[in-house]
C-alpha atoms as a PDB file:
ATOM      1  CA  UNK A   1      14.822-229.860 -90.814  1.00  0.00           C
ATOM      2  CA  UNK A   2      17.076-228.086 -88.655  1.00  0.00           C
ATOM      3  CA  UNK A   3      14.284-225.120 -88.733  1.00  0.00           C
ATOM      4  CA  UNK A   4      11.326-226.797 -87.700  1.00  0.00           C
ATOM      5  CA  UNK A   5      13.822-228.697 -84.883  1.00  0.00           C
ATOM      6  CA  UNK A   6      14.470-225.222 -83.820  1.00  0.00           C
ATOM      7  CA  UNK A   7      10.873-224.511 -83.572  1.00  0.00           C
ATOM      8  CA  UNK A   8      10.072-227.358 -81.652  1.00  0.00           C
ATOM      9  CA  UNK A   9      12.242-226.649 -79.244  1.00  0.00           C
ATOM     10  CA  UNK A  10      10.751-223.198 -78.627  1.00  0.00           C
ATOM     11  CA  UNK A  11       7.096-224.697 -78.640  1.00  0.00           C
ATOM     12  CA  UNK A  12       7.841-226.969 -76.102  1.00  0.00           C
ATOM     13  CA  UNK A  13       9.689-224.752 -74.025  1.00  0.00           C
ATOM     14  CA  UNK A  14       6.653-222.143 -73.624  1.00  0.00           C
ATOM     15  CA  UNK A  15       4.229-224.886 -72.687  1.00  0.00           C
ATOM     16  CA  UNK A  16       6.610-226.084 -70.265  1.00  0.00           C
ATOM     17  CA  UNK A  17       6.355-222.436 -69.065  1.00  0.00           C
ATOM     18  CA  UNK A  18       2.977-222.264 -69.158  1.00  0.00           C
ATOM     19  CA  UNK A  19       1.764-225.231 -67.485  1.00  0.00           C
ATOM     20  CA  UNK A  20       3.385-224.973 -63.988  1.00  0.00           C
ATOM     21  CA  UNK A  21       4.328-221.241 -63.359  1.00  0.00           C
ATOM     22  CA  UNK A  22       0.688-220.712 -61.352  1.00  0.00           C
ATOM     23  CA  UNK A  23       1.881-223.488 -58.887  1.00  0.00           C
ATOM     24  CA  UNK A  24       5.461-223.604 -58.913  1.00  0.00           C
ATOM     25  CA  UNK A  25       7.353-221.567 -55.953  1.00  0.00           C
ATOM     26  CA  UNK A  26      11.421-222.454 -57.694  1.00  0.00           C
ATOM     27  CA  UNK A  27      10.601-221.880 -61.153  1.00  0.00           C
ATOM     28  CA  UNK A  28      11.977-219.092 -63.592  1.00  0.00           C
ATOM     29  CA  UNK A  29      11.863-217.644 -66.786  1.00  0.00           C
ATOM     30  CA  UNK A  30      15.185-215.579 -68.766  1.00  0.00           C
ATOM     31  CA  UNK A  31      16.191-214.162 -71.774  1.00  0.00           C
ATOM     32  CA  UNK A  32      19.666-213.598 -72.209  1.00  0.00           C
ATOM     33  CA  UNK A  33      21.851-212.939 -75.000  1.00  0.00           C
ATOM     34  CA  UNK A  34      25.324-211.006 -75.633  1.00  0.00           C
ATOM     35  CA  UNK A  35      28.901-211.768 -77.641  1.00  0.00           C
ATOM     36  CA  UNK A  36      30.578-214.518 -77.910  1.00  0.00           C
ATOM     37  CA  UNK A  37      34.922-214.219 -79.131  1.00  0.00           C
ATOM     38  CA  UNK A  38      36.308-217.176 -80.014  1.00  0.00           C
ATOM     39  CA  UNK A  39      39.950-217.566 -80.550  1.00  0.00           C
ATOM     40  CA  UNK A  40      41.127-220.756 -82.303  1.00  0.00           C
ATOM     41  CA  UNK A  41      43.939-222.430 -83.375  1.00  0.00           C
ATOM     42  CA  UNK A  42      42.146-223.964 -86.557  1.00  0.00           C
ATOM     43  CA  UNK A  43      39.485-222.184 -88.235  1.00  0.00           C
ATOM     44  CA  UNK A  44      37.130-221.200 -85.896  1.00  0.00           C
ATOM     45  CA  UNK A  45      37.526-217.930 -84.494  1.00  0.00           C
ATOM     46  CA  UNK A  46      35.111-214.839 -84.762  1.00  0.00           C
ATOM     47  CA  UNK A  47      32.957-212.494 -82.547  1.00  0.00           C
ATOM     48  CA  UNK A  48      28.878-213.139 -83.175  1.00  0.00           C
ATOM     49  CA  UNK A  49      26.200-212.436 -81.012  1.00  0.00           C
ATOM     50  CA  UNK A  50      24.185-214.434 -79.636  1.00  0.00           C
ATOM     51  CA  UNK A  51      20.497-215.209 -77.659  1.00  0.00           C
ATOM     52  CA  UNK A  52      18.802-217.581 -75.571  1.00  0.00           C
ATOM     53  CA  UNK A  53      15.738-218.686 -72.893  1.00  0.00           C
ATOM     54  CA  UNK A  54      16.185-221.297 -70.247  1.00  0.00           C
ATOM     55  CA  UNK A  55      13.480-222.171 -67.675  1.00  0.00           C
ATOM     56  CA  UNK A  56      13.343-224.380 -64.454  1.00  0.00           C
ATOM     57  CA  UNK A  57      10.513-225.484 -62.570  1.00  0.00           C
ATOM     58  CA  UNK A  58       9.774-227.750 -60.355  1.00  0.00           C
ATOM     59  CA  UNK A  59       7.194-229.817 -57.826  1.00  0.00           C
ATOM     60  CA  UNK A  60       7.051-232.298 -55.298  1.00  0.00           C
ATOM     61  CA  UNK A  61       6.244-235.731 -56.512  1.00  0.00           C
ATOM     62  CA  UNK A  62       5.885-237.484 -53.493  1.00  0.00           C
ATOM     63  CA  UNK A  63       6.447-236.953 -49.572  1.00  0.00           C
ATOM     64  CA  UNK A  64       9.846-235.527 -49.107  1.00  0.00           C
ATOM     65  CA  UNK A  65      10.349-236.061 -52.767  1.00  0.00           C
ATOM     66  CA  UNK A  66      10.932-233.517 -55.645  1.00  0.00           C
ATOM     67  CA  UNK A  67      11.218-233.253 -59.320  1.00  0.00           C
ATOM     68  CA  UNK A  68      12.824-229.961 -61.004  1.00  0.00           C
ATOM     69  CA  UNK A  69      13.021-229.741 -64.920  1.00  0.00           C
ATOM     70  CA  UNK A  70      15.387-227.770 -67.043  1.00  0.00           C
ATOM     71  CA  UNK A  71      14.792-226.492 -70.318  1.00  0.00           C
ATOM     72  CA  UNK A  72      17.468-223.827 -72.478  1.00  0.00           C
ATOM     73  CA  UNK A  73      17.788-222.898 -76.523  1.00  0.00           C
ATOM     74  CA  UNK A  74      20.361-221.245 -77.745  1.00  0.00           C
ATOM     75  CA  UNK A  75      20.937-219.496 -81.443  1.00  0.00           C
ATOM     76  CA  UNK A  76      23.975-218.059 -82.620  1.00  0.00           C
ATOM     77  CA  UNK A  77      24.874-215.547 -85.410  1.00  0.00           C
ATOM     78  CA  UNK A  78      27.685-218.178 -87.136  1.00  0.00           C
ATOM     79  CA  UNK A  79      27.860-216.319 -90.264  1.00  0.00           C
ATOM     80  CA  UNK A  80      29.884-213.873 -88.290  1.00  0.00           C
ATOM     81  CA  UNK A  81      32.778-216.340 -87.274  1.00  0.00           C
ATOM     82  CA  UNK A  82      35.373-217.429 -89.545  1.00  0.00           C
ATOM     83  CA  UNK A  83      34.252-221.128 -90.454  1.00  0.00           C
ATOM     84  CA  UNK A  84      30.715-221.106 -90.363  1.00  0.00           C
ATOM     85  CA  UNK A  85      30.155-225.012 -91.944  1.00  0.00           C
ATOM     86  CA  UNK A  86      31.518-226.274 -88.769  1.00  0.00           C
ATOM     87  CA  UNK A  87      29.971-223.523 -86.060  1.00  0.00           C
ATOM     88  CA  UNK A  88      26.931-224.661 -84.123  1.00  0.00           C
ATOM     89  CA  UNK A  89      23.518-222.551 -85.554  1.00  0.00           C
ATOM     90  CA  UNK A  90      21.470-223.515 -82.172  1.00  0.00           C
ATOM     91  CA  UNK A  91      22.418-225.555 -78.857  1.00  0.00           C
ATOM     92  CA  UNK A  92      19.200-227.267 -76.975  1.00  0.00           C
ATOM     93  CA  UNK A  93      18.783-228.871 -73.870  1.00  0.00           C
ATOM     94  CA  UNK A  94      16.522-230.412 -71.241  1.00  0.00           C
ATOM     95  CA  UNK A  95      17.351-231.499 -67.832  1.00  0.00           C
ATOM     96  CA  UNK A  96      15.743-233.074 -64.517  1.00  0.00           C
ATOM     97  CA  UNK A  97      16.825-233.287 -61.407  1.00  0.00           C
ATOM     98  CA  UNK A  98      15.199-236.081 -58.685  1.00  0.00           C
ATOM     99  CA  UNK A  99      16.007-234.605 -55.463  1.00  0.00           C
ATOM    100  CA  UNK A 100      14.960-234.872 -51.501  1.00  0.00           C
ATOM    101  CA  UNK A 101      13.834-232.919 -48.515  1.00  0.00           C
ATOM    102  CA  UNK A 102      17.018-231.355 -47.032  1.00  0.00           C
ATOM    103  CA  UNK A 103      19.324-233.513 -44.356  1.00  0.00           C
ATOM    104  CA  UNK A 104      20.745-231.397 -41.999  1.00  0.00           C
ATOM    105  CA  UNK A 105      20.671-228.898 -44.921  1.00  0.00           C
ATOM    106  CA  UNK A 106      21.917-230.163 -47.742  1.00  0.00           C
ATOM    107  CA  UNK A 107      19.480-230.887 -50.979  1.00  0.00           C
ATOM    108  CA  UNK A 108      20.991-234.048 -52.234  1.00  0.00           C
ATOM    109  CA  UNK A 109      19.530-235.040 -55.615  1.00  0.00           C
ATOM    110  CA  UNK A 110      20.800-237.250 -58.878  1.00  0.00           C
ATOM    111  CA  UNK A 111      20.808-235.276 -62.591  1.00  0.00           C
ATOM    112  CA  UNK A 112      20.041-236.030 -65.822  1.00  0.00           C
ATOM    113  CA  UNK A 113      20.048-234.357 -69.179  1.00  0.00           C
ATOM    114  CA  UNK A 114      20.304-234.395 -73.109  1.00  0.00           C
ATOM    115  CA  UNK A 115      21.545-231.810 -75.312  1.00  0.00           C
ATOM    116  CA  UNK A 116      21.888-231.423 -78.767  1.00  0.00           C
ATOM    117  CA  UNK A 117      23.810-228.893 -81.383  1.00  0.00           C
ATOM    118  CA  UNK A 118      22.898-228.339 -84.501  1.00  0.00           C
ATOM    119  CA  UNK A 119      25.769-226.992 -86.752  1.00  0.00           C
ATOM    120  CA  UNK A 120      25.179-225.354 -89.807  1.00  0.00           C
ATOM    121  CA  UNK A 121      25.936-227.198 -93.127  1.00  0.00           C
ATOM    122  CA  UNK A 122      27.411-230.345 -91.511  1.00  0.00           C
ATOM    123  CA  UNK A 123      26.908-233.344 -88.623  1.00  0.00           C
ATOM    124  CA  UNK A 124      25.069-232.469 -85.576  1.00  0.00           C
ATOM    125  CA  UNK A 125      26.069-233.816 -81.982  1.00  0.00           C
ATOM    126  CA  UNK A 126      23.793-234.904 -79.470  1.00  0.00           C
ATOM    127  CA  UNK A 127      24.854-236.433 -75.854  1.00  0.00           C
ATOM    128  CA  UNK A 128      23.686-237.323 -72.616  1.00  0.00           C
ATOM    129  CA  UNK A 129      24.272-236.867 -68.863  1.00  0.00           C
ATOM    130  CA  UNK A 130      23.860-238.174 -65.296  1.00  0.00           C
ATOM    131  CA  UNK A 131      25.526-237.399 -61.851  1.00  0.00           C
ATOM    132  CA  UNK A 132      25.121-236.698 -58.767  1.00  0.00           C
ATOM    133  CA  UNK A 133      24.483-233.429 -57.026  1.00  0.00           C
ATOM    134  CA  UNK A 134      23.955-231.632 -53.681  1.00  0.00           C
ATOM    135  CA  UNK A 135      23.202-227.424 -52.898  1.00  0.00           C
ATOM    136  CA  UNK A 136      22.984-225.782 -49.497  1.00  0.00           C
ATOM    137  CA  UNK A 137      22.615-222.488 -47.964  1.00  0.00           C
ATOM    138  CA  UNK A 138      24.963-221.075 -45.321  1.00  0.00           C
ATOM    139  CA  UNK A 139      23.575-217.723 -44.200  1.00  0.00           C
ATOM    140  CA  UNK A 140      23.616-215.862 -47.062  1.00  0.00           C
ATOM    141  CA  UNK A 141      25.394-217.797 -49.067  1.00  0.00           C
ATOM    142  CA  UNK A 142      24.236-221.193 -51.467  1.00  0.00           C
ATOM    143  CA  UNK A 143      26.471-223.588 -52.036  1.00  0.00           C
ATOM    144  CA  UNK A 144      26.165-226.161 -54.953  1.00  0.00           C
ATOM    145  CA  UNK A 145      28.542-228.620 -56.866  1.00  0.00           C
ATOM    146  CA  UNK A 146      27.587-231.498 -59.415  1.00  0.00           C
ATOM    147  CA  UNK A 147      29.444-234.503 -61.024  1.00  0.00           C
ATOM    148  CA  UNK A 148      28.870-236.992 -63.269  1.00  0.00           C
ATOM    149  CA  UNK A 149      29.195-239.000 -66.522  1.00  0.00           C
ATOM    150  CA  UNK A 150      28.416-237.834 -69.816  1.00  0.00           C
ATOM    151  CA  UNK A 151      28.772-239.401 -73.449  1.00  0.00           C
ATOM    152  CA  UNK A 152      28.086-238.772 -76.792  1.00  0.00           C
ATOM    153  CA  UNK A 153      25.284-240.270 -78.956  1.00  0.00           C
ATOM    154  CA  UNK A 154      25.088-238.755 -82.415  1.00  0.00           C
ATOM    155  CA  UNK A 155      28.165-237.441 -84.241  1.00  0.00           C
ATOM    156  CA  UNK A 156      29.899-237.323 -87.320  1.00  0.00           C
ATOM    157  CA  UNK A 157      30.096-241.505 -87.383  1.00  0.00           C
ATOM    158  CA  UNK A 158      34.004-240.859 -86.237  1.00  0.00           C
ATOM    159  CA  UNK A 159      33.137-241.554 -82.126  1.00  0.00           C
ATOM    160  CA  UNK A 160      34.043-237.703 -81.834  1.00  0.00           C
ATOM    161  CA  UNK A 161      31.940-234.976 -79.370  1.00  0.00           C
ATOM    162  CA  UNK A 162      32.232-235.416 -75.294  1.00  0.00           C
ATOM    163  CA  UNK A 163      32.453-239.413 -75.389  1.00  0.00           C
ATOM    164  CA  UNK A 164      33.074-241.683 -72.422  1.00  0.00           C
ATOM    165  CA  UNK A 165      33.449-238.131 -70.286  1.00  0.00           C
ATOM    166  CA  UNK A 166      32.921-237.220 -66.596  1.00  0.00           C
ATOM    167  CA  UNK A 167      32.749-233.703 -65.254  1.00  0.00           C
ATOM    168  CA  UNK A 168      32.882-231.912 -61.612  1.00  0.00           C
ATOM    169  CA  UNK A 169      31.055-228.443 -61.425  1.00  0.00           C
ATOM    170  CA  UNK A 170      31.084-226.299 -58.388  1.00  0.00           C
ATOM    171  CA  UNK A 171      30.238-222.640 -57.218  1.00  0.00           C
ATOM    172  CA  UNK A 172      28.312-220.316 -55.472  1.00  0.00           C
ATOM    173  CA  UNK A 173      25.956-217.126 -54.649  1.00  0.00           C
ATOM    174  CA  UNK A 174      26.451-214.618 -52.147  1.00  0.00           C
ATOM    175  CA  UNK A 175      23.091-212.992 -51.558  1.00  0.00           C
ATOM    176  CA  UNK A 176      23.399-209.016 -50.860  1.00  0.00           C
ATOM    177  CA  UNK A 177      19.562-208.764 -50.705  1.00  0.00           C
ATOM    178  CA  UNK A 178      16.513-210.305 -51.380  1.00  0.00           C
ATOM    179  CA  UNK A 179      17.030-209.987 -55.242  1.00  0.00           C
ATOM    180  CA  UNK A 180      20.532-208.979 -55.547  1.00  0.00           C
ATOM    181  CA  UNK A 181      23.455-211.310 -55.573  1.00  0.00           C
ATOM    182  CA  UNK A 182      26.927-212.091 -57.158  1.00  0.00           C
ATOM    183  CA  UNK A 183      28.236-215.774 -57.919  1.00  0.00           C
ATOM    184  CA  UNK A 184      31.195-217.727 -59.468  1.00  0.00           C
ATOM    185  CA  UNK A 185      31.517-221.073 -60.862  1.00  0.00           C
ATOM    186  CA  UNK A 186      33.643-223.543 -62.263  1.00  0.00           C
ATOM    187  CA  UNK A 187      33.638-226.327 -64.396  1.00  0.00           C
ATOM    188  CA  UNK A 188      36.123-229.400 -64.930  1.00  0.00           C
ATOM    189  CA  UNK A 189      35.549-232.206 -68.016  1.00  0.00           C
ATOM    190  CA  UNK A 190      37.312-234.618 -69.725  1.00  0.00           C
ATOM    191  CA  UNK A 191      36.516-237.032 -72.805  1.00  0.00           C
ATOM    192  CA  UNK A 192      38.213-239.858 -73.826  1.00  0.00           C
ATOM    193  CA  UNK A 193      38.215-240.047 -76.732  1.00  0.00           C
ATOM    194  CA  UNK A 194      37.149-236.108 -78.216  1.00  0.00           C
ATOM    195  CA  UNK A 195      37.944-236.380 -81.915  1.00  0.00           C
ATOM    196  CA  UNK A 196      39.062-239.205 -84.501  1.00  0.00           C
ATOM    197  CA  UNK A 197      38.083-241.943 -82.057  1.00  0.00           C
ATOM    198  CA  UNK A 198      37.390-244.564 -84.560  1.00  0.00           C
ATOM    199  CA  UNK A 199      40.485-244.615 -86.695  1.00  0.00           C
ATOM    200  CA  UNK A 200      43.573-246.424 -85.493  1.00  0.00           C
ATOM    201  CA  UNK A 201      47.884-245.299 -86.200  1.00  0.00           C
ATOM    202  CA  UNK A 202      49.030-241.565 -85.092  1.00  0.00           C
ATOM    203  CA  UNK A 203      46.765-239.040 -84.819  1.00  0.00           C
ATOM    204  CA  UNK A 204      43.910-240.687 -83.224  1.00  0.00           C
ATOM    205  CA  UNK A 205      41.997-241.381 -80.018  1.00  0.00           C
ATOM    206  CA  UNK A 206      42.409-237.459 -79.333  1.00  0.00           C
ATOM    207  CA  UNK A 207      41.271-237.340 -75.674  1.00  0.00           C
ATOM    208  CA  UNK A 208      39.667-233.693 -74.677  1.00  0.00           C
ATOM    209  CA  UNK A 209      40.073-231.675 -71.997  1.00  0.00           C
ATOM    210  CA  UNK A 210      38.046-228.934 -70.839  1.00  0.00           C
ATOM    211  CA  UNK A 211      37.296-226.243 -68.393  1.00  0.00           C
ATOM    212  CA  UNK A 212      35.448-222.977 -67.405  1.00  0.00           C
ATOM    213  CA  UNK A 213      34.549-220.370 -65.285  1.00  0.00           C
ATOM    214  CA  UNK A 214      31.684-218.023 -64.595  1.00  0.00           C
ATOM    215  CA  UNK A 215      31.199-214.749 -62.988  1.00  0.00           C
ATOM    216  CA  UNK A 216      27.517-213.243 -63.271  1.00  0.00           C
ATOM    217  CA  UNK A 217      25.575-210.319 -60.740  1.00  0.00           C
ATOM    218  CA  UNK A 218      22.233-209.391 -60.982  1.00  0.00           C
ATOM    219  CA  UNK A 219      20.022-207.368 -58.954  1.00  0.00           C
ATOM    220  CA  UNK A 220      15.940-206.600 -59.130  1.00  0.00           C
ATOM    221  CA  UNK A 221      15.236-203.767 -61.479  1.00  0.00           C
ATOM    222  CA  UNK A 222      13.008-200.806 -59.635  1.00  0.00           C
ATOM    223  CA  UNK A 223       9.793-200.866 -59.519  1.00  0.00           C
ATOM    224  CA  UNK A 224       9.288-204.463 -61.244  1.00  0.00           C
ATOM    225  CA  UNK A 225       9.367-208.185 -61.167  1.00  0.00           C
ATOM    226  CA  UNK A 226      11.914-208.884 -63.177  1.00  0.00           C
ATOM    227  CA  UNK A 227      15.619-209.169 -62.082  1.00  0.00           C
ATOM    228  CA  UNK A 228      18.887-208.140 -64.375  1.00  0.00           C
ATOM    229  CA  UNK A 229      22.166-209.399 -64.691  1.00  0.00           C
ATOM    230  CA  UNK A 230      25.369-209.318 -66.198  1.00  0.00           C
ATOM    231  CA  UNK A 231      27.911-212.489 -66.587  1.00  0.00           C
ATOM    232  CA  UNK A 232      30.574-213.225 -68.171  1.00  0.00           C
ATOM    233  CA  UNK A 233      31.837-216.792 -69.271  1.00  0.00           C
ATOM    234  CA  UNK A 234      35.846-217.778 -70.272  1.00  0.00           C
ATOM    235  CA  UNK A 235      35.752-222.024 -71.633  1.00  0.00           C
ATOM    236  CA  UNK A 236      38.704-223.049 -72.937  1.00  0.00           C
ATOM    237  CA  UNK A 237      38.519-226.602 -75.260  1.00  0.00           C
ATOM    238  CA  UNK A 238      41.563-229.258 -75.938  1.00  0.00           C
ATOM    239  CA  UNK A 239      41.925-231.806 -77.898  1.00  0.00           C
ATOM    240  CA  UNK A 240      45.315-232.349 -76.449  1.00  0.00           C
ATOM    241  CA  UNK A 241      47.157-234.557 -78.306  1.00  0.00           C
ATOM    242  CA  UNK A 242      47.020-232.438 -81.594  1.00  0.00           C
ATOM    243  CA  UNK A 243      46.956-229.264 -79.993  1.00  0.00           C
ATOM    244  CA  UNK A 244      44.066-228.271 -81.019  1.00  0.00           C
ATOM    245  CA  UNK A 245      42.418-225.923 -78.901  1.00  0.00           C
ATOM    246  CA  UNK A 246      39.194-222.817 -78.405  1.00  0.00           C
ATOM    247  CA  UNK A 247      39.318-219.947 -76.134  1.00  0.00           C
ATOM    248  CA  UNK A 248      35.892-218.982 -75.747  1.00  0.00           C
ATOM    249  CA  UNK A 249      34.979-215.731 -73.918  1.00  0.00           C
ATOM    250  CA  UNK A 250      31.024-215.025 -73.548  1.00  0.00           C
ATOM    251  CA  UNK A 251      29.748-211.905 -72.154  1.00  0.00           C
ATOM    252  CA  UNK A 252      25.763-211.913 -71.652  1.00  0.00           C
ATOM    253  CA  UNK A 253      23.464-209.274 -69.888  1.00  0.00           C
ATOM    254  CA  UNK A 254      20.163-211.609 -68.591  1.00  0.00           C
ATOM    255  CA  UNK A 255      16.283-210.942 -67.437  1.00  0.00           C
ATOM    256  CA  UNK A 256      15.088-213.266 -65.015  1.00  0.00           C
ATOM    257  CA  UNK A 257      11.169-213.644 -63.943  1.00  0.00           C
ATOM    258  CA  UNK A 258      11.060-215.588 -60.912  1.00  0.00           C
ATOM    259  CA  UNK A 259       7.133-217.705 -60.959  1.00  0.00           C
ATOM    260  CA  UNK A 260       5.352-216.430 -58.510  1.00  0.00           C
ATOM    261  CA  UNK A 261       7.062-213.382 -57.666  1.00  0.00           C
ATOM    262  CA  UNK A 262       9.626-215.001 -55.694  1.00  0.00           C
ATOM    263  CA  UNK A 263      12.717-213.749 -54.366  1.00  0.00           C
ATOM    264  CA  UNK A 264      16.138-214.754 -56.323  1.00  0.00           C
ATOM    265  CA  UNK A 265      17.209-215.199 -51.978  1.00  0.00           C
ATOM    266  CA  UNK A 266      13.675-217.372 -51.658  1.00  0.00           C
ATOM    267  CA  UNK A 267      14.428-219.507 -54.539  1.00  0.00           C
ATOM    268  CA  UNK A 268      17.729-220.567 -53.755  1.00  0.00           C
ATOM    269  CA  UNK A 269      16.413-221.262 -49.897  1.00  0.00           C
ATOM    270  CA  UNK A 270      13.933-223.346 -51.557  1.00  0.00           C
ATOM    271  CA  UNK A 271      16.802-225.564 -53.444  1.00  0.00           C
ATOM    272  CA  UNK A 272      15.737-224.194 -57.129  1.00  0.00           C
ATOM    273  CA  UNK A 273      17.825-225.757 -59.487  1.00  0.00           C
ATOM    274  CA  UNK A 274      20.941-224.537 -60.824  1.00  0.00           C
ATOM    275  CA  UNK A 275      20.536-226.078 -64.251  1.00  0.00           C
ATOM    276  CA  UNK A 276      23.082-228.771 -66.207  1.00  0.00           C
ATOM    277  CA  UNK A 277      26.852-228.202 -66.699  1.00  0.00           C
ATOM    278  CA  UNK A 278      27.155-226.593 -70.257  1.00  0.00           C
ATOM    279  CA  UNK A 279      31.127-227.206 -70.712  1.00  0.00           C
ATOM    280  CA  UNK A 280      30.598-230.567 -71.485  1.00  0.00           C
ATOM    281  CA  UNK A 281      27.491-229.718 -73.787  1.00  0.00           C
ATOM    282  CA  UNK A 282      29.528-226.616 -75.555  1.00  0.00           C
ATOM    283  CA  UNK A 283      32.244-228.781 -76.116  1.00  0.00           C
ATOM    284  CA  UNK A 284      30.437-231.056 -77.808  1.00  0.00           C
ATOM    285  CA  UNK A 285      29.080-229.308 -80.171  1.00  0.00           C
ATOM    286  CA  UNK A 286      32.461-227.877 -80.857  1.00  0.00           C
ATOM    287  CA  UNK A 287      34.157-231.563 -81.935  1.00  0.00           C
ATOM    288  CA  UNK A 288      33.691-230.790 -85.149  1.00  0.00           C
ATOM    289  CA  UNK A 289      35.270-227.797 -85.521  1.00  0.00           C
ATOM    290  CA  UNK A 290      38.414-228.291 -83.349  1.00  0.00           C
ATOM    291  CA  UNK A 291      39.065-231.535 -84.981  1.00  0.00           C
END
C-alpha cells in the first residue's frame, strides 16, 4: 500500500508538471538529493542518502488575484539508519498559496498544505497547515516570512506528531545575477502536545519544540537552462520534557528548471512561491521515533 501511495504521488506530481509549465511564468521543476546524519538520543541515528522533486506553479485566478501550488516527494534510504521500523521511507506534500497583486510591494497571501510520512514497518503521520504569509523584493534582495497553525491528523492513535502547533518561518535571497544567488532561512515550531498526548500521570503530554536553519547557493550552469545548487540544512527536534531529542544535518546538491526559461532573479520579482515550512512536516514524521 505504501508502494502504490508512493506512486501516486509521483503520477500526480508530473501531470501537475505537465499541465501548466507552457503558460506559467513562476513555476519550477528540481531534483535534489544528498545525506542526511542524524544524531539521536534514542535509537535513531544513522547517515542515508536521500532524493526528491518538488514543483511550484502558479496562475492568476482572477483580477489582481493569484493561485500558486506546491507539490514535493521525498524517499529515503532508512535501512541505513540505526532503527529503521520507526524511520520515515517517503515524506509527501502539497501546498497552495491564495495571494494578491503587490501593495506598495509586498505579495501578501494566506497558505495551506498537507503532508504525509510514511514510515517503514509502523504508523504513518499525516497533518495539515494554514498561515499567513507575505514576500518582497528590495533591490536585489527578496524578502519572505510565513506563520501559521498546523496539527496533526493521522498518527499512532496516541495524539502524537506536530499537534495543536504554530510555526514562524523567515529568510531571504540575495541575487548576484540573473541566475545566481545565495539565501538563508529559519524556522521556529512548537507542538503541544508532540508525543504520549493521550495518556494521563508522569510522562505524558510531551510538548515539542523545534527549529532550523538553511543555507543553499546556486548559480545557472553554462551553456543551459538549468540552474545548480548546493544547501545545507541543520533541524534539531525536542520532545522536551523527556529529553528526547534529533540533530538532523542534511546536505543536498539541487537542479532547478525554471518554466519558461525564466530567470531564478525574474521569478522571485514575480512573487514565485517559496514552498511550505518543512520543520513542522519533518518533525512529524519523526514522533514516532523520538518518542
Amino acid at each position: 500500500m505504501r508502494k502504490l501511495c508512493a506512486a501516486a504521488a509521483a503520477i500526480c506530481l508530473a501531470a501537475g508538471i505537465t499541465g501548466v509549465q507552457a503558460a506559467d511564468e513562476r513555476g519550477h521543476l528540481s531534483l535534489y538529493g544528498g545525506m542526511y546524519s542524524n544524531d539521536s538520543t534514542d535509537d535513531g541515528s544513522g547517515d542515508y542518502a536521500f532524493g526528491g522533486a518538488d514543483t511550484s506553479f502558479g496562475f492568476d485566478i482572477a483580477n489582481g488575484v493569484r493561485w500558486d501550488m506546491d507539490l514535493m516527494f521525498e524517499a529515503y534510504d532508512y535501512n541505513s539508519a540505526d532503527n529503521q521500523f520507526e524511520q520515515p521511507e517517503y515524506t509527501g506534500l502539497i501546498g497552495g498559496h491564495l495571494g494578491f497583486t503587490p501593495y506598495n510591494g509586498v505579495y501578501w497571501g494566506l497558505l495551506i498544505g498537507y503532508a504525509y510520512s510514511w514510515l517503514h514497518d509502523e504508523d504513518n503521520y499525516s497533518m495539515w497547515m494554514i498561515g499567513p504569509e507575505a514576500q518582497t523584493m528590495v533591490n536585489d534582495t527578496r524578502l519572505f516570512g510565513q506563520a501559521g497553525y498546523g496539527d496533526a491528523i493521522q498518527t499512532d492513535g496516541e495524539e502524537e506528531g506536530f499537534q495543536s502547533g504554530w510555526f514562524v518561518r523567515v529568510g531571504g535571497e540575495h541575487y548576484l545575477s540573473d541566475n545566481t544567488f545565495i539565501g538563508a532561512e529559519g524556522t521556529y515550531a512548537e507542538a503541544s502536545p508532540y508525543i504520549d498526548g493521550s495518556c494521563t500521570g508522569s510522562g505524558c503530554n510531551d510538548n515539542g519544540e523545534f527549529y532550523g536553519m538553511t543555507l543553499r547557493a546556486e548559480t545557472r550552469i553554462p551553456n543551459t537552462d538549468v540552474n545548480a545548487g548546493l544547501y545545507f540544512s541543520y533541524n534539531y527536534y525536542d520532545s522536551t520534557t523527556e529529553n528526547d531529542t534529533i540533530d538532523e544535518r542534511i546536505f543536498g546538491v539541487r537542479f532547478t528548471y525554471r518554466f519558461n526559461n525564466t530567470s531564478a532573479r525574474a521569478a522571485a520579482q514575480a512573487g514565485a512561491s517559496v514552498g511550505l515550512p518543512l520543520v513542522p512536516i519533518y518533525a512529524n514524521g519523526w514522533a514516532e521515533q523520538i518518542d
